[in-house]
N, C-alpha and C. Protein backbone atom coordinates (compact mmCIF):
# COMPACT_ATOMS: atom_id res chain seq x y z
N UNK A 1 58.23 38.61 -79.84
CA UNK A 1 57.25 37.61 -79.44
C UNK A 1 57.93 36.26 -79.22
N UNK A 2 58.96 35.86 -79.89
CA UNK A 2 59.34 34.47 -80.11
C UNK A 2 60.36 34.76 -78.71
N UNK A 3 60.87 35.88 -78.36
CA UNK A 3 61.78 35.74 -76.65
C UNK A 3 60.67 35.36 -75.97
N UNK A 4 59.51 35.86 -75.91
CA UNK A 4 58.86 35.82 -75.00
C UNK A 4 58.07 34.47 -74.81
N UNK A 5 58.04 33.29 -75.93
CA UNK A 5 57.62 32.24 -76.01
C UNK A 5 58.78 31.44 -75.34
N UNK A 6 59.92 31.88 -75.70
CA UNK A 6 61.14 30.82 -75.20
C UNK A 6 61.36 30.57 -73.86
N UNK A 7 60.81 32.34 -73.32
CA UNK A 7 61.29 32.47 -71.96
C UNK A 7 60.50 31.45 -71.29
N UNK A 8 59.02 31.15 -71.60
CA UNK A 8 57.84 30.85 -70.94
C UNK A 8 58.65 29.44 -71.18
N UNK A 9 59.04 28.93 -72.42
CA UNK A 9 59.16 27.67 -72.24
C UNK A 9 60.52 27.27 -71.56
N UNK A 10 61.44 28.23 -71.27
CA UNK A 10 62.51 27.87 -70.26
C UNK A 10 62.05 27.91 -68.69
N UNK A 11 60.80 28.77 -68.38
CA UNK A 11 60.92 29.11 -67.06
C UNK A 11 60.04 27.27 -66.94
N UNK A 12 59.60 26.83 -68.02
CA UNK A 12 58.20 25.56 -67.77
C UNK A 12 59.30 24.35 -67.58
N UNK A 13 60.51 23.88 -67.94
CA UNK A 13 61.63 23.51 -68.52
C UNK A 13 62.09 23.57 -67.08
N UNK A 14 63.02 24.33 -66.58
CA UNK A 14 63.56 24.92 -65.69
C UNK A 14 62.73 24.29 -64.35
N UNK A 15 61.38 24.84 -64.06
CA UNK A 15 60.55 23.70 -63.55
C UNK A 15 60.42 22.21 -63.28
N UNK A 16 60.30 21.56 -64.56
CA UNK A 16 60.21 20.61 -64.65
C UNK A 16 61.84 19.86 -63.87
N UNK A 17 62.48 20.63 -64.48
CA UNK A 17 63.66 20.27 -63.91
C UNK A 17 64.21 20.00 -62.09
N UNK A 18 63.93 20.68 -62.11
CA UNK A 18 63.67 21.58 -60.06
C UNK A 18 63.04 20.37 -59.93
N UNK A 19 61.76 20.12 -60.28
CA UNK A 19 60.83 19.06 -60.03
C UNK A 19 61.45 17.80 -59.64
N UNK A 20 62.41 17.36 -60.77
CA UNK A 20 63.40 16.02 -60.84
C UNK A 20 63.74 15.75 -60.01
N UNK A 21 64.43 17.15 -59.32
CA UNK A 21 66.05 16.74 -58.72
C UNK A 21 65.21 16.77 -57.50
N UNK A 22 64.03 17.68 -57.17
CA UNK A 22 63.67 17.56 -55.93
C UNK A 22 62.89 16.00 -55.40
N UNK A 23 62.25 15.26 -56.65
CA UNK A 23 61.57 13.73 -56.56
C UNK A 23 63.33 13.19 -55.94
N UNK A 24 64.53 13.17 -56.80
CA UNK A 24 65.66 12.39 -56.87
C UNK A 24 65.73 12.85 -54.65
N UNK A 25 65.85 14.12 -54.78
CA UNK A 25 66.31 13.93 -53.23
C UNK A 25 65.16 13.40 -51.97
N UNK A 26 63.65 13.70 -52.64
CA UNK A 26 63.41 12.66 -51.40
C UNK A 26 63.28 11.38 -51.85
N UNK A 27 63.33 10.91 -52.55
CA UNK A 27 63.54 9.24 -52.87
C UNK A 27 65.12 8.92 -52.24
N UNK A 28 65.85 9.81 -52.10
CA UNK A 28 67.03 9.33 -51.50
C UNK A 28 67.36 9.53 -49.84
N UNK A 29 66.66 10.27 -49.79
CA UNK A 29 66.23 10.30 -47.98
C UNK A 29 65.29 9.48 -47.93
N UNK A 30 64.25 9.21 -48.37
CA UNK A 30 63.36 8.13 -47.83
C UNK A 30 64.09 6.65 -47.94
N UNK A 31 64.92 6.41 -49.43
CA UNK A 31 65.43 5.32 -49.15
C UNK A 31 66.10 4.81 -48.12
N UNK A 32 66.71 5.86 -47.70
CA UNK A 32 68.19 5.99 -46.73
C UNK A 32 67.01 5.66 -45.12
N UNK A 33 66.35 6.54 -44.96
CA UNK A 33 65.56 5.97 -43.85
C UNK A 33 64.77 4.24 -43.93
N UNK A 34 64.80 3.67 -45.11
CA UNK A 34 64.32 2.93 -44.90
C UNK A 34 65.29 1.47 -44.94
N UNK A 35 66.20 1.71 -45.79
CA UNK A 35 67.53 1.07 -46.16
C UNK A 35 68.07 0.88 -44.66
N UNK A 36 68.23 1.96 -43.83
CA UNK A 36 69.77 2.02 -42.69
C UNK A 36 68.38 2.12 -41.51
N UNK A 37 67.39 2.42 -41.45
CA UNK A 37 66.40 2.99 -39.79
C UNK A 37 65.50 1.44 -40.12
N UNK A 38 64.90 0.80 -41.38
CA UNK A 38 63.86 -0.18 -41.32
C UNK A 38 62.66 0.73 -41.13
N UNK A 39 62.93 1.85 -41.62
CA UNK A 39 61.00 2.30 -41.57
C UNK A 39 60.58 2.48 -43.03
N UNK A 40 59.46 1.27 -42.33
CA UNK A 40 58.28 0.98 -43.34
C UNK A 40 58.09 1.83 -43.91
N UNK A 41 57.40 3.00 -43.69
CA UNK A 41 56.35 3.89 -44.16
C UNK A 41 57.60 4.57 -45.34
N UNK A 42 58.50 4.60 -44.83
CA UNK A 42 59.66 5.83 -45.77
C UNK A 42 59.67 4.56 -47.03
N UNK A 43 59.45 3.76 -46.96
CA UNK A 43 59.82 2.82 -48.62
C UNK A 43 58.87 2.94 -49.62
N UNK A 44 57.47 3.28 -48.71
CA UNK A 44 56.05 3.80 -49.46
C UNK A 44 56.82 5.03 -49.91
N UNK A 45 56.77 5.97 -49.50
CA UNK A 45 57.17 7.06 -49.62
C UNK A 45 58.35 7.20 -50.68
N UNK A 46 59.17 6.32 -51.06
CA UNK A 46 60.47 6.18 -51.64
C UNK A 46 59.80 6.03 -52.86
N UNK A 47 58.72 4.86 -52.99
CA UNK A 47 58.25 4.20 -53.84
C UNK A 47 57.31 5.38 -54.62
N UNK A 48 56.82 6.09 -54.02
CA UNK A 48 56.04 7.31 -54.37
C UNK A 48 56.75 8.30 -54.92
N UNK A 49 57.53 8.81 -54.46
CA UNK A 49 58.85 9.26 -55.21
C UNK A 49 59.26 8.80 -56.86
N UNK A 50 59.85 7.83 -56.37
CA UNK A 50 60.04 6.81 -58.07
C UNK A 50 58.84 6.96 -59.12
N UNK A 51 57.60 6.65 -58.71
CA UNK A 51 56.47 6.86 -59.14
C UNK A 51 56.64 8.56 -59.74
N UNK A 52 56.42 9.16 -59.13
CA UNK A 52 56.59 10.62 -59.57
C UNK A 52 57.65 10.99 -60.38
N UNK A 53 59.00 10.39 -59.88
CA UNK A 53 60.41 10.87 -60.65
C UNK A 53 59.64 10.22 -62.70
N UNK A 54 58.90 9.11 -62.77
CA UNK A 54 58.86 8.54 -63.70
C UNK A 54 57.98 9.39 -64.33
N UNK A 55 57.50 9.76 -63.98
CA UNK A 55 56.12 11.20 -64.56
C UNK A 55 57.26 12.39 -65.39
N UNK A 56 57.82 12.89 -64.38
CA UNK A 56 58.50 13.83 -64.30
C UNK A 56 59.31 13.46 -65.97
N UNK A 57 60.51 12.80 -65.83
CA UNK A 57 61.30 12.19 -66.89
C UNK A 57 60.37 12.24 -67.91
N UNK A 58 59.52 11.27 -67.74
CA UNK A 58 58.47 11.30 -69.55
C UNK A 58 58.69 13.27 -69.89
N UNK A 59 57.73 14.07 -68.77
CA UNK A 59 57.09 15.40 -69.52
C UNK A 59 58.35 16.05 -69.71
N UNK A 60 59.60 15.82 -69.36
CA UNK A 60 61.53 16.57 -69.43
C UNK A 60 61.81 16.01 -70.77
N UNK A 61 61.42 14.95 -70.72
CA UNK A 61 62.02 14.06 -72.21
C UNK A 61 61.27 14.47 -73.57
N UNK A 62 59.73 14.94 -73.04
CA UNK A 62 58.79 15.70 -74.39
C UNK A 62 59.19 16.79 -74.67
N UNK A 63 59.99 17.76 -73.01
CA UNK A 63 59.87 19.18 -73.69
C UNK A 63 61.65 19.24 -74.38
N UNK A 64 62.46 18.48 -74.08
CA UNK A 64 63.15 18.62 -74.53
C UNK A 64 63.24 18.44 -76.28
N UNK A 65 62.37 17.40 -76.53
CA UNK A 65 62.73 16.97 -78.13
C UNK A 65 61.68 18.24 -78.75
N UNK A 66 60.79 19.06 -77.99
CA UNK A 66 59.64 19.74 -78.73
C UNK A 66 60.76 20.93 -79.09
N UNK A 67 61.82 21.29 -77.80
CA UNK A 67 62.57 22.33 -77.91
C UNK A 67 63.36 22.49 -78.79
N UNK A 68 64.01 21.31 -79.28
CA UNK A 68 65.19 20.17 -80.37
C UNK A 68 64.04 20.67 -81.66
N UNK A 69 62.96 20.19 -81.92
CA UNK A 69 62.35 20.16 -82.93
C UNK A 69 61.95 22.04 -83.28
N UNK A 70 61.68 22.27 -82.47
CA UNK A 70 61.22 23.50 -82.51
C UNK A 70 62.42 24.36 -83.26
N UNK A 71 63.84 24.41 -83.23
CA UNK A 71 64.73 24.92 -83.23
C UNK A 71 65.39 24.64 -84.67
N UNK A 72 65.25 23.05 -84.68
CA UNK A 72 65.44 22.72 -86.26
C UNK A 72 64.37 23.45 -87.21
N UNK A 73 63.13 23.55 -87.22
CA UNK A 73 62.61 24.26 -87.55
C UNK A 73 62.71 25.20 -87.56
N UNK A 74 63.15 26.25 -86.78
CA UNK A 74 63.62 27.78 -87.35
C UNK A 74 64.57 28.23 -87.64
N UNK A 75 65.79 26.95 -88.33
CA UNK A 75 66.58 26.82 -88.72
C UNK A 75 66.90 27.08 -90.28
C-alpha cells in the first residue's frame, strides 16, 4: 500500500514539476518576444507566466517538505 501511495505522490510531484519548467519556458519565449520584437501582448503573457511559475513553486515547495516530513516519520 505505502508503494502505491508514493507512486501517486511521485507521479503528483513529477507533475508539478513538468508544470515549472513548462511556466519557466514560456515566460522565456514571451520575454524574448517582447524584450528583442517590442510586442506588447507577449509581456502580458510573460507576466502571466511569472504569475503562474509563483503558484507552481509555493505547491513544489509544500510537496516537497510533506515528502521530507513524511519520510522522517517512517524513519
Amino acid at each position: 500500500m505505502d508503494v502505491l501511495i508514493n507512486a501517486t505522490k511521485g507521479d503528483k510531484m513529477s507533475n508539478t514539476h513538468d508544470s515549472i519548467m513548462a511556466a519557466i519556458q514560456t515566460y522565456s519565449e514571451e520575454n524574448q518576444k517582447f524584450t528583442e520584437k517590442g510586442i506588447k501582448a507577449s509581456a502580458t503573457r510573460a507576466r502571466k507566466a511569472l504569475a503562474e511559475l509563483g503558484k507552481l513553486i509555493k505547491a513544489r515547495r509544500k510537496e516537497i517538505q510533506e515528502t521530507k516530513n513524511a519520510e522522517k516519520n517512517a524513519a
